[in-house]
Each structure stands twice: as C-alpha cells, then as structure tokens.
N, C-alpha and C. Protein backbone atom coordinates (compact mmCIF):
# COMPACT_ATOMS: atom_id res chain seq x y z
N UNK A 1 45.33 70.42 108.94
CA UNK A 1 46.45 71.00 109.64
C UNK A 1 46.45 72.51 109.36
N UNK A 2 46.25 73.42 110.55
CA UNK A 2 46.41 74.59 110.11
C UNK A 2 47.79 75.30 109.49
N UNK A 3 47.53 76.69 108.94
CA UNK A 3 48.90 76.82 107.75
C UNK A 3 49.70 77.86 109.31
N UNK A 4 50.86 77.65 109.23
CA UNK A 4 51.96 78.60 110.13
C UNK A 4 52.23 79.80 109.05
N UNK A 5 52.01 80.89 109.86
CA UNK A 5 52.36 81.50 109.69
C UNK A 5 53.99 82.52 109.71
N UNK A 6 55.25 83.06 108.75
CA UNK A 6 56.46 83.02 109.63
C UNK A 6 56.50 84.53 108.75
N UNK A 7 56.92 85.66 109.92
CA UNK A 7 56.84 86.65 110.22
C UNK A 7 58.06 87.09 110.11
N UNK A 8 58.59 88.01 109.21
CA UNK A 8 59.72 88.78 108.90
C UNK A 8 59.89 89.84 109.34
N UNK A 9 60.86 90.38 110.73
CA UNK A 9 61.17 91.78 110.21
C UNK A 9 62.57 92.14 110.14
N UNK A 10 62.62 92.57 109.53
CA UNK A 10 63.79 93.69 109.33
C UNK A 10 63.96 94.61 109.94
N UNK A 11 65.04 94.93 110.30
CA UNK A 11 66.04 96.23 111.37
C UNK A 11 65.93 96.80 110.54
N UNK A 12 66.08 98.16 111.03
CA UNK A 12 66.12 99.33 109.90
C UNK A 12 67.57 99.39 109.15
N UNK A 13 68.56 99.09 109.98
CA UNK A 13 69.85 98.55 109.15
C UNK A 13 69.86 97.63 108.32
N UNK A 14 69.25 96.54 108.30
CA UNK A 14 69.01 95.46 107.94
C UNK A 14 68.58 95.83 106.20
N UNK A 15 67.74 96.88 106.37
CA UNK A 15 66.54 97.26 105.17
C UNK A 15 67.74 98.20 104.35
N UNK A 16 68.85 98.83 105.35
CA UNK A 16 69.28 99.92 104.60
C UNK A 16 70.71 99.09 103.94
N UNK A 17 71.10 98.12 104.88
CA UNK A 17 72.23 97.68 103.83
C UNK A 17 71.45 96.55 102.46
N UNK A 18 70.63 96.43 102.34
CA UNK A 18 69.50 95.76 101.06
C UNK A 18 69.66 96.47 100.44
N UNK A 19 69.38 97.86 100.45
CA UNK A 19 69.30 98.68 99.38
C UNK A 19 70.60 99.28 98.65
N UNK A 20 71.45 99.12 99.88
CA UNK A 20 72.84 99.70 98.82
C UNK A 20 73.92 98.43 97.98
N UNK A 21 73.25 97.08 98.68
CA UNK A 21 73.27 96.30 97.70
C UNK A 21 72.55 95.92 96.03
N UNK A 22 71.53 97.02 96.18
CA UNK A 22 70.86 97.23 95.01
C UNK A 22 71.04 96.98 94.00
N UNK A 23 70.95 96.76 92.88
CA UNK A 23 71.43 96.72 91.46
C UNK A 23 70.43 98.37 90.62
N UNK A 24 71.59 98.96 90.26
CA UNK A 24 71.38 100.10 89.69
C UNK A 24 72.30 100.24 88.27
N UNK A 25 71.20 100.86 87.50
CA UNK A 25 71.80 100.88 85.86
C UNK A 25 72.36 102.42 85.59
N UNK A 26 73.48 102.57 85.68
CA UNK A 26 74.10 103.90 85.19
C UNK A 26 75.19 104.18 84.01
N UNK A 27 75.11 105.15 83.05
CA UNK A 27 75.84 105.37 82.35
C UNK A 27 77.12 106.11 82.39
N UNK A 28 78.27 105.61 81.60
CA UNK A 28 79.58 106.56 81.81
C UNK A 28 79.89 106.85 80.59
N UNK A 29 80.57 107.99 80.48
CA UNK A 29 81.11 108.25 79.24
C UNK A 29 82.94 108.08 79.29
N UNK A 30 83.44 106.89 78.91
CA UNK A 30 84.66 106.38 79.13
C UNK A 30 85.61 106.23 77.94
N UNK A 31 86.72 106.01 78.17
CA UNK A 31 87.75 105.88 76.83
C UNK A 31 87.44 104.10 76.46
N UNK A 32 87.62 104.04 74.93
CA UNK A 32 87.50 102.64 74.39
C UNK A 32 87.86 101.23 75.47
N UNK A 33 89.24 102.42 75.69
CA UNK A 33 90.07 100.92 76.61
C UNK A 33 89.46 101.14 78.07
N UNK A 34 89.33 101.78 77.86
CA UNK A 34 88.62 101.51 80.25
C UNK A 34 87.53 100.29 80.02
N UNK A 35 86.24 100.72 78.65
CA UNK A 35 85.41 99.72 78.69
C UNK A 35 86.10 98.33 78.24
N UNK A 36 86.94 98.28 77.59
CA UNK A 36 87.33 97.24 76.92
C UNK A 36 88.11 96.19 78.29
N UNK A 37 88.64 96.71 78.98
CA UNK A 37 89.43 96.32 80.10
C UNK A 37 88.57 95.67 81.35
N UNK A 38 87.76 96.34 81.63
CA UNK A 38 86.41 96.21 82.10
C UNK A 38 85.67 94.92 81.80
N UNK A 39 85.35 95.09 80.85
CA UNK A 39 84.90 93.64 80.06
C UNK A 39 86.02 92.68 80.01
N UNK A 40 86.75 92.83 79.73
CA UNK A 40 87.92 91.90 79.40
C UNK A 40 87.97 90.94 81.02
N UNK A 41 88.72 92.01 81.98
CA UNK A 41 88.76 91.34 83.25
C UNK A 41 87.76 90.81 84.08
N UNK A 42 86.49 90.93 83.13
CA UNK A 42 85.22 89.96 84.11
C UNK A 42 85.00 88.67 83.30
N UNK A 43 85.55 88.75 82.27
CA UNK A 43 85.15 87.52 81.68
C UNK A 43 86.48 86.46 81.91
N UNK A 44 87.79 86.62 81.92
CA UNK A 44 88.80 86.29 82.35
C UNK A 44 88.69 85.54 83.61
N UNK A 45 88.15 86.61 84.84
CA UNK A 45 87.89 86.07 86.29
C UNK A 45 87.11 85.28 85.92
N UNK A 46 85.97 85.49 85.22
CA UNK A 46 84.13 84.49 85.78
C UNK A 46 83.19 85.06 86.60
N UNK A 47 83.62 86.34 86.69
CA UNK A 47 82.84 87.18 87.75
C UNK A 47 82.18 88.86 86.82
N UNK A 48 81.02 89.12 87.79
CA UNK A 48 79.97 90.30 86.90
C UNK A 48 80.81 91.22 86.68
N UNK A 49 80.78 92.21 86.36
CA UNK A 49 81.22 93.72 86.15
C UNK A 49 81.00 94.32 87.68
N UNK A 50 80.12 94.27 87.87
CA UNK A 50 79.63 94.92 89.12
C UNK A 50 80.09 94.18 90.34
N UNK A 51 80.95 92.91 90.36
CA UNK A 51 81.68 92.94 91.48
C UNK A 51 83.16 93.61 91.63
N UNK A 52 83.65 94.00 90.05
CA UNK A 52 84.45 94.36 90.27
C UNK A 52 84.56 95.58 90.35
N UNK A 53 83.42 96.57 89.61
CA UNK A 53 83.08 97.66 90.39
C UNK A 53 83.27 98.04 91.83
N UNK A 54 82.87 97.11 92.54
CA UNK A 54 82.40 97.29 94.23
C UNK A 54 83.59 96.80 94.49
N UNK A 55 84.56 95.87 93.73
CA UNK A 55 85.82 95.77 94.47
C UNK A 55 86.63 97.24 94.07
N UNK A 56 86.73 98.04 93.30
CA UNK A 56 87.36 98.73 92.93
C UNK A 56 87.01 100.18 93.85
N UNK A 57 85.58 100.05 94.09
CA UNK A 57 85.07 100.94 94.96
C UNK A 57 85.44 100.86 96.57
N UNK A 58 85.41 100.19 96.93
CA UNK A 58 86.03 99.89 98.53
C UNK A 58 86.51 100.82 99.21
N UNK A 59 87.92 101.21 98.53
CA UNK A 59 88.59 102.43 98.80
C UNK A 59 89.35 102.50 97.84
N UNK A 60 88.97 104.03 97.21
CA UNK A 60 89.66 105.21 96.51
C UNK A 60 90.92 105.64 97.13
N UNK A 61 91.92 105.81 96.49
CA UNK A 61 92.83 106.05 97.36
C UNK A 61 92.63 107.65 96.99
N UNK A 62 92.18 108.73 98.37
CA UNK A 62 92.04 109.90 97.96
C UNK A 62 93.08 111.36 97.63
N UNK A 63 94.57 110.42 97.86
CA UNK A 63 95.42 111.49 97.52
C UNK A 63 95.50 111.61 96.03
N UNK A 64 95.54 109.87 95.26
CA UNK A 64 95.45 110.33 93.80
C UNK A 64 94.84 111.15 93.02
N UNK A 65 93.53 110.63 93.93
CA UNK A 65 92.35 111.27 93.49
C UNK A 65 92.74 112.89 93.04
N UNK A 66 92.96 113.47 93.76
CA UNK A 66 93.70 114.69 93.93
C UNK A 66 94.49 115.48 92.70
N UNK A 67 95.21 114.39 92.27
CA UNK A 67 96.27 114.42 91.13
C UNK A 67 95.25 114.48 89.44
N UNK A 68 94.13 113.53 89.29
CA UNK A 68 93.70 113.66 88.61
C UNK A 68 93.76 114.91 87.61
N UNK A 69 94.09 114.93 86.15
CA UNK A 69 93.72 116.07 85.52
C UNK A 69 92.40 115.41 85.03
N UNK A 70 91.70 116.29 84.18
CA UNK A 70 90.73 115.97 83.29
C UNK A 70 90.97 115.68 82.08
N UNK A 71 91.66 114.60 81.66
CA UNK A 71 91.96 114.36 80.19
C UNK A 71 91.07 114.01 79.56
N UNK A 72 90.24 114.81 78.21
CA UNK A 72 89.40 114.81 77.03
C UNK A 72 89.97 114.57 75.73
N UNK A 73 91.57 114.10 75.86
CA UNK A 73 91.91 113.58 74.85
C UNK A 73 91.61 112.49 74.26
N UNK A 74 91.59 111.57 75.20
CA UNK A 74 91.25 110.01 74.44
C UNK A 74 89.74 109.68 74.16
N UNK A 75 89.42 109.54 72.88
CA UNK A 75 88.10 109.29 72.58
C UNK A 75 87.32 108.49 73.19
N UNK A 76 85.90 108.81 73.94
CA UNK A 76 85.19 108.47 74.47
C UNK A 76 83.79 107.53 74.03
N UNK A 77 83.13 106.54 75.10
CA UNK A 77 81.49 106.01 74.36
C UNK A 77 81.00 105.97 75.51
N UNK A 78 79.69 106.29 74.91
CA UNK A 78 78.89 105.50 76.46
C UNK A 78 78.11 104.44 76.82
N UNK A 79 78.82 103.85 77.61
CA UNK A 79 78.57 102.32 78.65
C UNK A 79 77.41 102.40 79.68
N UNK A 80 76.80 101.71 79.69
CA UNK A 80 75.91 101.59 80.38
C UNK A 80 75.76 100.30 81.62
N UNK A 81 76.45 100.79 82.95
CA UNK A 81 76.76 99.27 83.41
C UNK A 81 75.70 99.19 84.61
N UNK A 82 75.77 98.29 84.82
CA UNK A 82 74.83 98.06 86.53
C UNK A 82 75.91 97.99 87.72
N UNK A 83 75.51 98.76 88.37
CA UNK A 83 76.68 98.84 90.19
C UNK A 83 75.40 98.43 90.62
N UNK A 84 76.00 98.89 92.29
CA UNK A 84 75.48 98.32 93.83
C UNK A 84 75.23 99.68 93.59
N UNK A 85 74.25 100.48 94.22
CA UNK A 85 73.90 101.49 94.56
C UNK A 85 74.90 101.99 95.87
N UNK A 86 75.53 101.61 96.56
CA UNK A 86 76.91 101.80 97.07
C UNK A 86 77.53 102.44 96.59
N UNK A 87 78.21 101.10 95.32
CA UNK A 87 79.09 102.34 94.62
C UNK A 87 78.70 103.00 93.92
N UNK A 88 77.69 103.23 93.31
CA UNK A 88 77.09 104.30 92.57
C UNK A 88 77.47 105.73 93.73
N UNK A 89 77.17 105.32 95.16
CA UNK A 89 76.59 106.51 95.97
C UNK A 89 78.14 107.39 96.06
N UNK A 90 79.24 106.06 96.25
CA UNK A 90 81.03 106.04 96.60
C UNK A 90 81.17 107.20 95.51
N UNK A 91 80.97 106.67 94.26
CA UNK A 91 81.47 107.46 93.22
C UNK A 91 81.13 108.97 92.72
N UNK A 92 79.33 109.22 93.43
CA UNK A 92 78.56 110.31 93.34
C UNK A 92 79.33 111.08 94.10
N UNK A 93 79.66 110.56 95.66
CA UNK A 93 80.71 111.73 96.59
C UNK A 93 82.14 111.39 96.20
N UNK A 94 82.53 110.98 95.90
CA UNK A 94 84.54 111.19 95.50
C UNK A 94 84.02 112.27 94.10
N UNK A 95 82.86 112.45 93.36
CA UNK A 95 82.84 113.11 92.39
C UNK A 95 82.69 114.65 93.40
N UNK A 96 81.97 114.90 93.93
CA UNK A 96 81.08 115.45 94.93
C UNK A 96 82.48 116.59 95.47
N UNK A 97 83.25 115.76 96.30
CA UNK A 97 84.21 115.50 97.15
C UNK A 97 85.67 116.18 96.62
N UNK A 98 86.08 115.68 95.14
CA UNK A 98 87.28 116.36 94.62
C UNK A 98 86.63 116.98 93.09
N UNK A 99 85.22 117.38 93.19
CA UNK A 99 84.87 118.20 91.95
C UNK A 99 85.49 117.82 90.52
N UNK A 100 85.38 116.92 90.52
CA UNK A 100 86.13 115.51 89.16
C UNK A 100 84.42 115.18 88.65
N UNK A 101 84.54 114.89 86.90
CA UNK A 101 83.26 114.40 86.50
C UNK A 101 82.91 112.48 87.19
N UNK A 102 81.72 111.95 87.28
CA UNK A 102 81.73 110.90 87.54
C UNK A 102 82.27 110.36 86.82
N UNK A 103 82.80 110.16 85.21
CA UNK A 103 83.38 109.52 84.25
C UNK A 103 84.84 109.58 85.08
N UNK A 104 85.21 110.58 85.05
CA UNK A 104 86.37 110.56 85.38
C UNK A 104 87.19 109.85 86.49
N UNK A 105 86.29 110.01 87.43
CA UNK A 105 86.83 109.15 88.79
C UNK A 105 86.49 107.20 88.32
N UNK A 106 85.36 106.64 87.54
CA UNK A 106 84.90 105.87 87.08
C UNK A 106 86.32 104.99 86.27
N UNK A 107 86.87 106.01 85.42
CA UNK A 107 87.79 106.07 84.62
C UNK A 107 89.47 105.35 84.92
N UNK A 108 89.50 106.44 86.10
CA UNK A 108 90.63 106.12 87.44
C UNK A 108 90.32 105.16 88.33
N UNK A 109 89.10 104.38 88.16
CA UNK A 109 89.11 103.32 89.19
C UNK A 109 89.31 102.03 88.15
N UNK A 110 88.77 102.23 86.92
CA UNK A 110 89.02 101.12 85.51
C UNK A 110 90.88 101.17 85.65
N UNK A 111 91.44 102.37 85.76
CA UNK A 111 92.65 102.42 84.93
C UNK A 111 93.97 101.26 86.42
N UNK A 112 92.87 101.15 87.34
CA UNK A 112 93.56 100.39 88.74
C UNK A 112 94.15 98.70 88.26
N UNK A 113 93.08 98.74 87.52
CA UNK A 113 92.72 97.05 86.98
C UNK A 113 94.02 96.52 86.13
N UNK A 114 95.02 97.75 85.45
CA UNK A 114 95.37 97.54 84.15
C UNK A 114 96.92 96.74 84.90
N UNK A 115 97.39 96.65 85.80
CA UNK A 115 98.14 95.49 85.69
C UNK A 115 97.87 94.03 86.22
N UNK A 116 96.60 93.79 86.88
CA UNK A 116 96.23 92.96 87.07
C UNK A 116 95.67 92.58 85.81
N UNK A 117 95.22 93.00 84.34
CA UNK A 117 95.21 92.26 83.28
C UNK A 117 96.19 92.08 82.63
N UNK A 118 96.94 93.09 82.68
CA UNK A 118 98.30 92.58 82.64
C UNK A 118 99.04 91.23 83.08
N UNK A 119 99.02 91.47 83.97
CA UNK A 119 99.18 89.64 84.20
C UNK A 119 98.38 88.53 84.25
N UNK A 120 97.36 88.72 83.75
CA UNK A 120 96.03 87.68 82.95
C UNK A 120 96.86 87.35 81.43
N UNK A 121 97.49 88.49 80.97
CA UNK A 121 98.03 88.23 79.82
C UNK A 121 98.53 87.20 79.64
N UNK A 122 99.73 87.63 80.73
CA UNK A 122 101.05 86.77 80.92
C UNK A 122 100.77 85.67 81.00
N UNK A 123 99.35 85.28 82.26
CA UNK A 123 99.25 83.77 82.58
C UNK A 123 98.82 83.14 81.38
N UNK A 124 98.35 84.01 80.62
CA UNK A 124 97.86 83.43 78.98
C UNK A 124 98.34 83.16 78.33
N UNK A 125 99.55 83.53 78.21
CA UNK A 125 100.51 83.02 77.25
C UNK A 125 100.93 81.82 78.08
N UNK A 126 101.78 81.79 79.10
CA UNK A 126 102.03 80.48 79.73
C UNK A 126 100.98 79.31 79.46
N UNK A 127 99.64 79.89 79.48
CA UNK A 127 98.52 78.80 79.48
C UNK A 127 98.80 78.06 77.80
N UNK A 128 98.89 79.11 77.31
CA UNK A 128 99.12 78.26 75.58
C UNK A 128 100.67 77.74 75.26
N UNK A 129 101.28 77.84 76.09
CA UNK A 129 102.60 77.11 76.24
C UNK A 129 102.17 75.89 76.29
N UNK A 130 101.97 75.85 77.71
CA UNK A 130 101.71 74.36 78.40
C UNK A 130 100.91 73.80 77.70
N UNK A 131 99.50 74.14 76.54
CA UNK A 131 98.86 73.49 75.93
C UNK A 131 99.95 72.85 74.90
N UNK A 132 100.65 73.89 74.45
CA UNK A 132 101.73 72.64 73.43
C UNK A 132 102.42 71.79 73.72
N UNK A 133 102.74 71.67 75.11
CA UNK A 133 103.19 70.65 75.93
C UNK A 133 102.18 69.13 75.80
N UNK A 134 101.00 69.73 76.09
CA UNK A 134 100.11 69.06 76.23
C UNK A 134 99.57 68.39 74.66
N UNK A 135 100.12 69.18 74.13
CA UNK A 135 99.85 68.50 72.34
C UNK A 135 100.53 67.37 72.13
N UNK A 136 102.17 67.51 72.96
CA UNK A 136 103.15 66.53 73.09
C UNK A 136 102.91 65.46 73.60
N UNK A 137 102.22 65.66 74.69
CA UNK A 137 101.55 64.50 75.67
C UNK A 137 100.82 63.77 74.62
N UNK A 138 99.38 64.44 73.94
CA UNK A 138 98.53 64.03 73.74
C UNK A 138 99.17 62.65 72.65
N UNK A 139 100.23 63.45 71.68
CA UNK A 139 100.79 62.58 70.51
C UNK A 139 100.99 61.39 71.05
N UNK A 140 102.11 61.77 71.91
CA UNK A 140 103.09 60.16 73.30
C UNK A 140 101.68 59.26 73.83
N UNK A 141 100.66 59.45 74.01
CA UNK A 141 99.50 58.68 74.84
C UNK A 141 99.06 57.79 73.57
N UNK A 142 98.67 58.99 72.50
CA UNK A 142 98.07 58.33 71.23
C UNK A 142 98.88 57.11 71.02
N UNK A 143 100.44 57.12 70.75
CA UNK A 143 101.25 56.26 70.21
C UNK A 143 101.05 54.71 70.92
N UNK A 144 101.13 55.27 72.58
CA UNK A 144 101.16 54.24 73.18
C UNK A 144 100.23 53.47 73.53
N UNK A 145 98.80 54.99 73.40
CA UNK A 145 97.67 53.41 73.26
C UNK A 145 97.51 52.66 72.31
N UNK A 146 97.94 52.77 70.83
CA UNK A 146 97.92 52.41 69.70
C UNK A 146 99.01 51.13 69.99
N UNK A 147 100.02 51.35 70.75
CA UNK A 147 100.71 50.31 70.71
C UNK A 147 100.68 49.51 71.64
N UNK A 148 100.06 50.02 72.43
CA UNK A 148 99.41 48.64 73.76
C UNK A 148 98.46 47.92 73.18
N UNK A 149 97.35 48.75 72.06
CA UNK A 149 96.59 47.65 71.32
C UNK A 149 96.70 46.65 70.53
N UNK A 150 98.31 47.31 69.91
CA UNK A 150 98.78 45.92 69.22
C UNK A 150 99.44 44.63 69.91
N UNK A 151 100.62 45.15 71.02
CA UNK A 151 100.84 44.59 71.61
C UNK A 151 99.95 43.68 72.57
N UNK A 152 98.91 44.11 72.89
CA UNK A 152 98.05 43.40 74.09
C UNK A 152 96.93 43.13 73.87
N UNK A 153 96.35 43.70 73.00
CA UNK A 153 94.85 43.44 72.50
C UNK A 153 94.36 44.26 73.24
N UNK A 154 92.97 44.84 73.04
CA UNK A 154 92.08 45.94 73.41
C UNK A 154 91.23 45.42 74.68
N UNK A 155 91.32 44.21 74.66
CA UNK A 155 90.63 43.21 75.76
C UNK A 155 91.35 43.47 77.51
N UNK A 156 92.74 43.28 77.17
CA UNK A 156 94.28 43.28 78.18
C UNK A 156 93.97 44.83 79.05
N UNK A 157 93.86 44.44 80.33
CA UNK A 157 93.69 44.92 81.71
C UNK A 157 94.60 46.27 81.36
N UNK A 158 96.09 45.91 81.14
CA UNK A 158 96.62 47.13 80.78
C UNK A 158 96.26 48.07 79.85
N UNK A 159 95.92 47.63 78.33
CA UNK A 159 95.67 48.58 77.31
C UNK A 159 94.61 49.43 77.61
N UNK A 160 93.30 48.71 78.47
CA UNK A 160 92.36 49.49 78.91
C UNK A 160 92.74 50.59 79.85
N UNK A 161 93.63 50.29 80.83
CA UNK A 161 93.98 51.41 81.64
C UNK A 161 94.86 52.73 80.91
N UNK A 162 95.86 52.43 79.91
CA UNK A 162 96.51 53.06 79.13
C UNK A 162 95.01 53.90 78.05
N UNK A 163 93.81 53.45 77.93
CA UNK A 163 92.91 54.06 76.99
C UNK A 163 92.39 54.90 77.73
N UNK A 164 91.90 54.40 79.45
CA UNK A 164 91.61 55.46 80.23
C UNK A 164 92.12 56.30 80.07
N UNK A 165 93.92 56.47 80.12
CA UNK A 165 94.53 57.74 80.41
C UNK A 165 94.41 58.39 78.81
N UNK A 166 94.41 58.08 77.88
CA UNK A 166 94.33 58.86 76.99
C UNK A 166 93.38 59.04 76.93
N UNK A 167 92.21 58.80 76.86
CA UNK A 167 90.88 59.54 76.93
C UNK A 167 90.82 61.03 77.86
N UNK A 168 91.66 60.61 79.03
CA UNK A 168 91.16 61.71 80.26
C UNK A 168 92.33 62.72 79.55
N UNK A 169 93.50 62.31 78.86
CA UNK A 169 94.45 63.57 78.61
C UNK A 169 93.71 63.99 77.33
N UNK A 170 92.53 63.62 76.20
CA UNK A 170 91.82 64.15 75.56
C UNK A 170 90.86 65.07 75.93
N UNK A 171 90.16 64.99 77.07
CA UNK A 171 89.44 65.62 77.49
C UNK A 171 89.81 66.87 78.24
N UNK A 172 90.71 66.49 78.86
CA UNK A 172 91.23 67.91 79.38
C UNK A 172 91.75 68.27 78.18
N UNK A 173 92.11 68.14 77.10
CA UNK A 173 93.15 68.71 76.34
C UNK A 173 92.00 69.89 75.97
N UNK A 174 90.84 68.96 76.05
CA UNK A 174 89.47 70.03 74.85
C UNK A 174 89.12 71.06 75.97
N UNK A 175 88.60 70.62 77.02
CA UNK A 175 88.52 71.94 78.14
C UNK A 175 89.43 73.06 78.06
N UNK A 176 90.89 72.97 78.02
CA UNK A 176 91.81 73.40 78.04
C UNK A 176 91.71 74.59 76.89
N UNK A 177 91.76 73.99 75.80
CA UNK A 177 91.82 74.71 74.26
C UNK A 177 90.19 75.64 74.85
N UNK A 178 89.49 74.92 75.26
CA UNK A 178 87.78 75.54 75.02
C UNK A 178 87.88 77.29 76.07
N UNK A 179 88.86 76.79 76.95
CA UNK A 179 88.91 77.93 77.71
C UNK A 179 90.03 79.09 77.29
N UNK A 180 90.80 78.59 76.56
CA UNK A 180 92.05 79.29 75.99
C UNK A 180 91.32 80.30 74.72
N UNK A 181 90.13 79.38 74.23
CA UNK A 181 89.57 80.57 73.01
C UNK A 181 88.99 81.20 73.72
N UNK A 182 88.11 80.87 74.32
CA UNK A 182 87.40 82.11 75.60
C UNK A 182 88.03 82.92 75.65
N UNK A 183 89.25 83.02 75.97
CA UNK A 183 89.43 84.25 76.75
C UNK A 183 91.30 84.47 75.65
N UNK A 184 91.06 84.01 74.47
CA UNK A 184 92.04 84.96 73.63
C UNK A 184 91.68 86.38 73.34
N UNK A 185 90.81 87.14 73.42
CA UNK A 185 90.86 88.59 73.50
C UNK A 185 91.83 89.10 73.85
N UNK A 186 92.20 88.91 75.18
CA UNK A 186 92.94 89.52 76.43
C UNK A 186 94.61 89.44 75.48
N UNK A 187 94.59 88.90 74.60
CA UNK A 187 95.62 88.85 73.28
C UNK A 187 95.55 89.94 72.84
N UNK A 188 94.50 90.64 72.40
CA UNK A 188 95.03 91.70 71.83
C UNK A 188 94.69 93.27 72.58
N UNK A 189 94.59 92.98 73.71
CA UNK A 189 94.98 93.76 74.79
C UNK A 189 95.99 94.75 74.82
C-alpha cells in the first residue's frame, strides 16, 4: 500500500498568531508580594502563571496606567516567569507607550489580582468551616455504622448501605482536608 502523503500549510496569519502564542522566558524585578500573589493565585485556580499573565494582559486599563508613580520603596527580587510572547510584546509597548519600567507596569497588572485573592481567602476560610461540619458528619456516620453493626450484623442489606455512606463521607472528607493543605498559604496572605 503506498504511504499518503498530508500536506500542511499555513496562512501567514495562521504562522503569526503561533508565534505570539509562544512561550517566552522573561525576567522582572518585582516587590516580594506581587511574586508571592502571583504564585499564590495559580496554584489556588489550577492554572499556569502565564495564563494569568495573558488574562491580565488583555486590556490595561490605560488611564491608570497614567497615574502610575514609580515606587522603589518596597523591596524588590527577580522572577523569572514564562508569558505568551503577546504579552511580553503588550507589556514592551504600555512600557514603550507611558515611559513606565517593564517591572512596573508588570507590577500594576500583579497588583489587579489582589482582590480576587482576596476572596480565595475568604472562600478558604468558609472551606475549613464546612470541613468541621464535616468532622461532625464524619463522627454521626461513624456512630451509626458502628451501630447498625451491632444492631444488624455486617451481613444486613442496610448496615452495608449505611458502610457505603460512611466510607464515601471518608473519602471526601480526605480529598477535602488534601486540598485545604494545598492551598493553606493563601492563609498567610
């Protein structure tokens, strides 16, 4: 059987939005908390750094931009993250554009994020609420499968269904806790 051959081309648009999807490695020189926030809110979501880069990049709102001073007060490090060559390009002209360092505009697009972790907080604490709820549960299931076993024997149609459910409120209980340490950082936020 002869081999087919299958023939690719690409539009020149085609080739040029590839590339500004790119993955590009650039450094910033940022305050503790921009990186810390940064990190914090990608691991929280489940999502890269660099999407939230490119979400943050979208649109600048350019009157703030404007307002910007250059504050060199708050102690700085340098991060080294991967963007889309997009926003790398977004951030090269808003730097370009209102004569602001790239850190700086970088800085002001981190500092967008800070009440949306803000209320990552919040849901965090609620989340370890409801786990003590769920501690409550877990006790009440324990009791009652313990006492359907006496009552019914371990054999009895019911006690088994009553073991199902405590098994499944064990298991979520551990998911639950497993994801709650994950992402206790955002605690001391």
């Amino acid at each position: 059987m002869p081999k087919k051959t299958i023939h690719v081309i690409f539009a020149e648009q085609s080739s040029s939005l590839l590339r500004a999807e790119q993955s590009v490695r650039t450094t910033f020189r940022l305050p503790v908390r921009s990186i810390q926030a940064i990190t914090l809110l990608a691991k929280q979501l489940n999502v890269r750094q660099k999407t939230i880069f490119d979400h943050l990049m979208r649109e600048l709102p350019s009157p703030e931009l404007e307002l910007i001073s250059n504050n060199e007060e708050d102690p700085k490090s340098a991060k080294t993250f991967v963007l889309s060559r997009r926003t790398l390009d977004k951030i090269e002209m808003a730097s370009a554009n209102y004569q602001l360092p790239r850190d700086t505009i970088m800085e002001f697009a981190i500092e967008r994020i800070m009440p949306l972790l803000k209320q990552e907080k919040e849901k965090h604490k609620k989340r370890k609420k409801l786990l003590e709820d769920l501690n409550k549960l877990m006790e009440d299931s324990t009791n009652l499968a313990e006492k359907s076993l006496t009552t019914l024997g371990q054999d009895d149609p019911v006690s088994l269904e009553i073991y199902k459910i405590f098994k499944t409120v064990e298991n979520s209980k551990r998911t639950i806790e497993t994801h709650l340490q994950k992402n206790e950082r955002i605690e001391e936020f």
